[in-house]
PDB file of N, CA and C in Angstrom:
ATOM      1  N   UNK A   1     104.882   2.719-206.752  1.00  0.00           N
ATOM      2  CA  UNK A   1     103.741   1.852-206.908  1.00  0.00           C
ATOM      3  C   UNK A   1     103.230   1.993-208.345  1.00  0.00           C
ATOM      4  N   UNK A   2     102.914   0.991-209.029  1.00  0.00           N
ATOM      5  CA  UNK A   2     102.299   0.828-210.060  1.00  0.00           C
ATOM      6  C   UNK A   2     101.396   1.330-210.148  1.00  0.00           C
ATOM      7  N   UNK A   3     101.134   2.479-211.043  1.00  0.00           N
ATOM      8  CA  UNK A   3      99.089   2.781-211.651  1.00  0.00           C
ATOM      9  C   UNK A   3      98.442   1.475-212.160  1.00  0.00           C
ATOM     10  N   UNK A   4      97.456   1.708-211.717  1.00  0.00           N
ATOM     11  CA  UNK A   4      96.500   0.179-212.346  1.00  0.00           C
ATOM     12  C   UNK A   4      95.411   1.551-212.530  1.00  0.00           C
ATOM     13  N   UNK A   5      94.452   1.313-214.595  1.00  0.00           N
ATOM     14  CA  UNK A   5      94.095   1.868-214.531  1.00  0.00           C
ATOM     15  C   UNK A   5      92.239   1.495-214.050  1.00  0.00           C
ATOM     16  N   UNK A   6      91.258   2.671-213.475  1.00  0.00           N
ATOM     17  CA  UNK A   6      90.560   2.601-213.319  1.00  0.00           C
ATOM     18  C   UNK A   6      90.811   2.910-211.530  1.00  0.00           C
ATOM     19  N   UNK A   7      92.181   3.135-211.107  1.00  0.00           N
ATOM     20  CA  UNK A   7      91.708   3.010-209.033  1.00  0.00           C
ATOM     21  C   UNK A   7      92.514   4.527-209.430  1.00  0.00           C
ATOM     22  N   UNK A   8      91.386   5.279-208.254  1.00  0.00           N
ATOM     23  CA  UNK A   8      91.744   6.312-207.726  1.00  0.00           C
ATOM     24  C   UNK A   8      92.892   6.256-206.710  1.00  0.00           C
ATOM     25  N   UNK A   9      93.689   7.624-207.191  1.00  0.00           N
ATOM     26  CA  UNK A   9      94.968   7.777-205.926  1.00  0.00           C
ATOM     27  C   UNK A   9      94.428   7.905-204.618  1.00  0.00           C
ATOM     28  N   UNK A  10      92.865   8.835-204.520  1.00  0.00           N
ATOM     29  CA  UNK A  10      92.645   9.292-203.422  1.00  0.00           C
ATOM     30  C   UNK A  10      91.754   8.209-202.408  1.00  0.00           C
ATOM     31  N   UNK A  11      91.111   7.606-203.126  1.00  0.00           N
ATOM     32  CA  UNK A  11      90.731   6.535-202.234  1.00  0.00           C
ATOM     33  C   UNK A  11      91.674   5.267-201.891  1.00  0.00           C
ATOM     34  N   UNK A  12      92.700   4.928-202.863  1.00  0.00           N
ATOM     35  CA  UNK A  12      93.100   4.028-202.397  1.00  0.00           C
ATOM     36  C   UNK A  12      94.334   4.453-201.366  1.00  0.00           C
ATOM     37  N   UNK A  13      94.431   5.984-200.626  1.00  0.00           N
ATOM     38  CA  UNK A  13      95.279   6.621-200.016  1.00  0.00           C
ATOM     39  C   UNK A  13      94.487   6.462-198.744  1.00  0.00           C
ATOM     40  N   UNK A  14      92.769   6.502-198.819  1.00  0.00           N
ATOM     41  CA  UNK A  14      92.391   6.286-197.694  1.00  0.00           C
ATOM     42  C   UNK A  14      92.241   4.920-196.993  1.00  0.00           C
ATOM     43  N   UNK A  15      92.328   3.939-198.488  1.00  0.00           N
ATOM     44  CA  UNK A  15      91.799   2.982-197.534  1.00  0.00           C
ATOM     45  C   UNK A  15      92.731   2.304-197.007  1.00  0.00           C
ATOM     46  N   UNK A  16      94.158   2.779-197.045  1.00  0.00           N
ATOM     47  CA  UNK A  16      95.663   2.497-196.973  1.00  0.00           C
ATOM     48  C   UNK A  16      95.854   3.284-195.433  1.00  0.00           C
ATOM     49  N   UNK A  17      95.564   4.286-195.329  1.00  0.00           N
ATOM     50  CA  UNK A  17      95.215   4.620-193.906  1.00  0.00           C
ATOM     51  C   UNK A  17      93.977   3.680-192.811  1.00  0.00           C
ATOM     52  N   UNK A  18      92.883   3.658-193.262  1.00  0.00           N
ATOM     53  CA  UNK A  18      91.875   2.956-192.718  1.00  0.00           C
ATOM     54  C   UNK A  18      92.551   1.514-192.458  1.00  0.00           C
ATOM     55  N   UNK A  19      93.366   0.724-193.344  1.00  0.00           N
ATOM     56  CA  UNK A  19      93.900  -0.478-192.910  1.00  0.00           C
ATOM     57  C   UNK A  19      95.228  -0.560-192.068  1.00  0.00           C
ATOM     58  N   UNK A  20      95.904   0.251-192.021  1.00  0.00           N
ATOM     59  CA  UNK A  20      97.137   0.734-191.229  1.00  0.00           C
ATOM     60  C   UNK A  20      96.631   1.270-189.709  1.00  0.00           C
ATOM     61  N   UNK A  21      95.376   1.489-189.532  1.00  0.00           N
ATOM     62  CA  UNK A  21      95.012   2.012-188.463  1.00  0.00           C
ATOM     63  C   UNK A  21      93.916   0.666-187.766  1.00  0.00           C
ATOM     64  N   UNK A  22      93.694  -0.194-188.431  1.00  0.00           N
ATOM     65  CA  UNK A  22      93.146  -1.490-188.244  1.00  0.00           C
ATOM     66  C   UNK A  22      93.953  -2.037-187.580  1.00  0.00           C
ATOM     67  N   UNK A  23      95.546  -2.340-188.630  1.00  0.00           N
ATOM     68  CA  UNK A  23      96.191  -2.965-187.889  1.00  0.00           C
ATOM     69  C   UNK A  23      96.927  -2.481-186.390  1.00  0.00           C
ATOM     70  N   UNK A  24      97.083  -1.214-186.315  1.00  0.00           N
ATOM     71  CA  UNK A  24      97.645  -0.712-185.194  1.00  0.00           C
ATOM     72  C   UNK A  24      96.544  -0.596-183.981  1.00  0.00           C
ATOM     73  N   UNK A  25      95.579  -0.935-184.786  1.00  0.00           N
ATOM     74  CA  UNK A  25      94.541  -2.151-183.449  1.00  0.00           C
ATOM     75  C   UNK A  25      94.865  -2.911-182.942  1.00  0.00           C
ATOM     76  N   UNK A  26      94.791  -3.298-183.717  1.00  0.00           N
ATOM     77  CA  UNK A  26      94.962  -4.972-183.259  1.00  0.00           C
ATOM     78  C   UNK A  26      96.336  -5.199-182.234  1.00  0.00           C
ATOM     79  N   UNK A  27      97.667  -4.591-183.075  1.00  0.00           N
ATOM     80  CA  UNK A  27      98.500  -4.669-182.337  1.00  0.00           C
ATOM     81  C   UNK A  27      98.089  -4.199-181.022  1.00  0.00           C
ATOM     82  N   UNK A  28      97.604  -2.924-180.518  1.00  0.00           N
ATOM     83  CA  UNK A  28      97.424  -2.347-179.313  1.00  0.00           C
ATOM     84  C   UNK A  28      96.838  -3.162-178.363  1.00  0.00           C
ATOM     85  N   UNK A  29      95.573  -3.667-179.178  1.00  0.00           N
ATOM     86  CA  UNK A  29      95.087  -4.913-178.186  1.00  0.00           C
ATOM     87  C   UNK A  29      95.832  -5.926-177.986  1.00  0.00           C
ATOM     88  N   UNK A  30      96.545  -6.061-178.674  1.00  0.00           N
ATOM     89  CA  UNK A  30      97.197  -7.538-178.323  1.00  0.00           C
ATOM     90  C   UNK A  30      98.173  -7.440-177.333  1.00  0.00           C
ATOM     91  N   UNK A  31      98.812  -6.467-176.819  1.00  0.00           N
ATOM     92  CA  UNK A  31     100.069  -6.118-176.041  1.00  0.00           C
ATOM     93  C   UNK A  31      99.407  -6.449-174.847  1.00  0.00           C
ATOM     94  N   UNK A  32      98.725  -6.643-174.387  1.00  0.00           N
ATOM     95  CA  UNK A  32      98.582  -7.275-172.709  1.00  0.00           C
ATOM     96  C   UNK A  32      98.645  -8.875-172.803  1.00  0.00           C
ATOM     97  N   UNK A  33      98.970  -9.179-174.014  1.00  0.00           N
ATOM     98  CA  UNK A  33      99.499 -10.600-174.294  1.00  0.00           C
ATOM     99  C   UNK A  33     100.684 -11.012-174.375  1.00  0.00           C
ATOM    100  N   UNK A  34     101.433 -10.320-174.047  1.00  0.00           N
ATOM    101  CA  UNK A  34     102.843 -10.457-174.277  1.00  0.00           C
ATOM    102  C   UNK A  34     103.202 -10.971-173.062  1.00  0.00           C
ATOM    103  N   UNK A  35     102.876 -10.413-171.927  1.00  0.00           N
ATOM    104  CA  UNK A  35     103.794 -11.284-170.745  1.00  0.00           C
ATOM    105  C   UNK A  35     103.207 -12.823-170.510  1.00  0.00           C
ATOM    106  N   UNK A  36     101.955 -13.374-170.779  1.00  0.00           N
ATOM    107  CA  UNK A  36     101.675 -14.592-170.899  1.00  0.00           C
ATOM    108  C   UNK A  36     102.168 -15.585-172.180  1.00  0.00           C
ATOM    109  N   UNK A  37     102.623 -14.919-172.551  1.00  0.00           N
ATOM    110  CA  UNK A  37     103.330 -15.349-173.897  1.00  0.00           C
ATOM    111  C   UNK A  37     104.891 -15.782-173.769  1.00  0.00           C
ATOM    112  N   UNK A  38     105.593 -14.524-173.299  1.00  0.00           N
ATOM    113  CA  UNK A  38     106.458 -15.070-172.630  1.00  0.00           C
ATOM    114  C   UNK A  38     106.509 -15.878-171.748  1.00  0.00           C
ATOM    115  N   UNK A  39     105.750 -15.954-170.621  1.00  0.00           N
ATOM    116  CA  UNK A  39     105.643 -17.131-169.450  1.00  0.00           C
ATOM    117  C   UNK A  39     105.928 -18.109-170.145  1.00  0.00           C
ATOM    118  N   UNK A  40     104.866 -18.289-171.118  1.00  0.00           N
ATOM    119  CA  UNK A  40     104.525 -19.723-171.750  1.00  0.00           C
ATOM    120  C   UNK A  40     105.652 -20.407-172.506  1.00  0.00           C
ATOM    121  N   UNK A  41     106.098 -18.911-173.221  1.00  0.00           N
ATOM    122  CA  UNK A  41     107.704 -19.561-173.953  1.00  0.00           C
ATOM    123  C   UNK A  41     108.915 -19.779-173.277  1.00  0.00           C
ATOM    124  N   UNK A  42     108.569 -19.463-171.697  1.00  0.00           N
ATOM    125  CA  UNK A  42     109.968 -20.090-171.289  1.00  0.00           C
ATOM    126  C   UNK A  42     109.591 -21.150-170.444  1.00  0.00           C
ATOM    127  N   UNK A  43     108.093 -21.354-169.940  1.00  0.00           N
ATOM    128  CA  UNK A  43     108.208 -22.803-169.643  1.00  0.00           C
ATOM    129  C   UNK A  43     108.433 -23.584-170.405  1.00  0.00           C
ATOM    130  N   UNK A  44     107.946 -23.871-171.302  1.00  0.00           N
ATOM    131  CA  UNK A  44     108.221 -24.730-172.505  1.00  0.00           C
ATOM    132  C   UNK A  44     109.991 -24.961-172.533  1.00  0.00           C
ATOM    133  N   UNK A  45     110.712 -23.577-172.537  1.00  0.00           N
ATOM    134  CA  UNK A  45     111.492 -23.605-173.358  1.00  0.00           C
ATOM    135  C   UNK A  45     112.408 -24.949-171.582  1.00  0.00           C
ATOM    136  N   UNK A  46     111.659 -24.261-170.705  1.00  0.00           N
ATOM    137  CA  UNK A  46     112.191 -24.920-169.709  1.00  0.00           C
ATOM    138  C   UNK A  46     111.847 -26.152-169.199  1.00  0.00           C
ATOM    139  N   UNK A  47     111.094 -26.933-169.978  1.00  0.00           N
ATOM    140  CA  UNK A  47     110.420 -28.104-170.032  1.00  0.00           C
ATOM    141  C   UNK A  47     111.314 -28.417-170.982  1.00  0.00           C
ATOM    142  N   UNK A  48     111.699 -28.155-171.982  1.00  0.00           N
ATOM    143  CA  UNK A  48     112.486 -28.883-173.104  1.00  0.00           C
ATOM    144  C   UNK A  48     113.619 -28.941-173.105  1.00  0.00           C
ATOM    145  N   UNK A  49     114.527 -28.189-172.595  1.00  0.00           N
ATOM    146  CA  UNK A  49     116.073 -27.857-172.519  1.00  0.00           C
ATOM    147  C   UNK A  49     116.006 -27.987-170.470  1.00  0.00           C
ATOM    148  N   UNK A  50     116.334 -29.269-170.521  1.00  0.00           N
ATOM    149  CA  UNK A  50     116.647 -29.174-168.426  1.00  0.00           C
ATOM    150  C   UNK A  50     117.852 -28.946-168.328  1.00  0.00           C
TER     151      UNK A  50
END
């Protein structure tokens, strides 16, 4: 990674954690979405291809 000067290593180490742990939110929540998701993509897919 490039130094850019004026940013700290140590904060921008945290806020690189703090956003990596955001996203592994989100993902977590989102996983009880997956089997309606699928449903949905194979009706479709079974509405479109008879």
């Amino acid at each position: 990674m490039a130094r850019v000067g004026g940013r700290n290593l140590g904060v921008s180490g945290v806020a690189g954690v703090i956003c990596a742990g955001v996203i592994g939110a989100l993902l977590w929540f989102s996983l009880p979405m997956l089997p309606v998701l699928a449903e949905f993509a194979g009706e479709t897919l079974r509405t479109v291809l008879p």
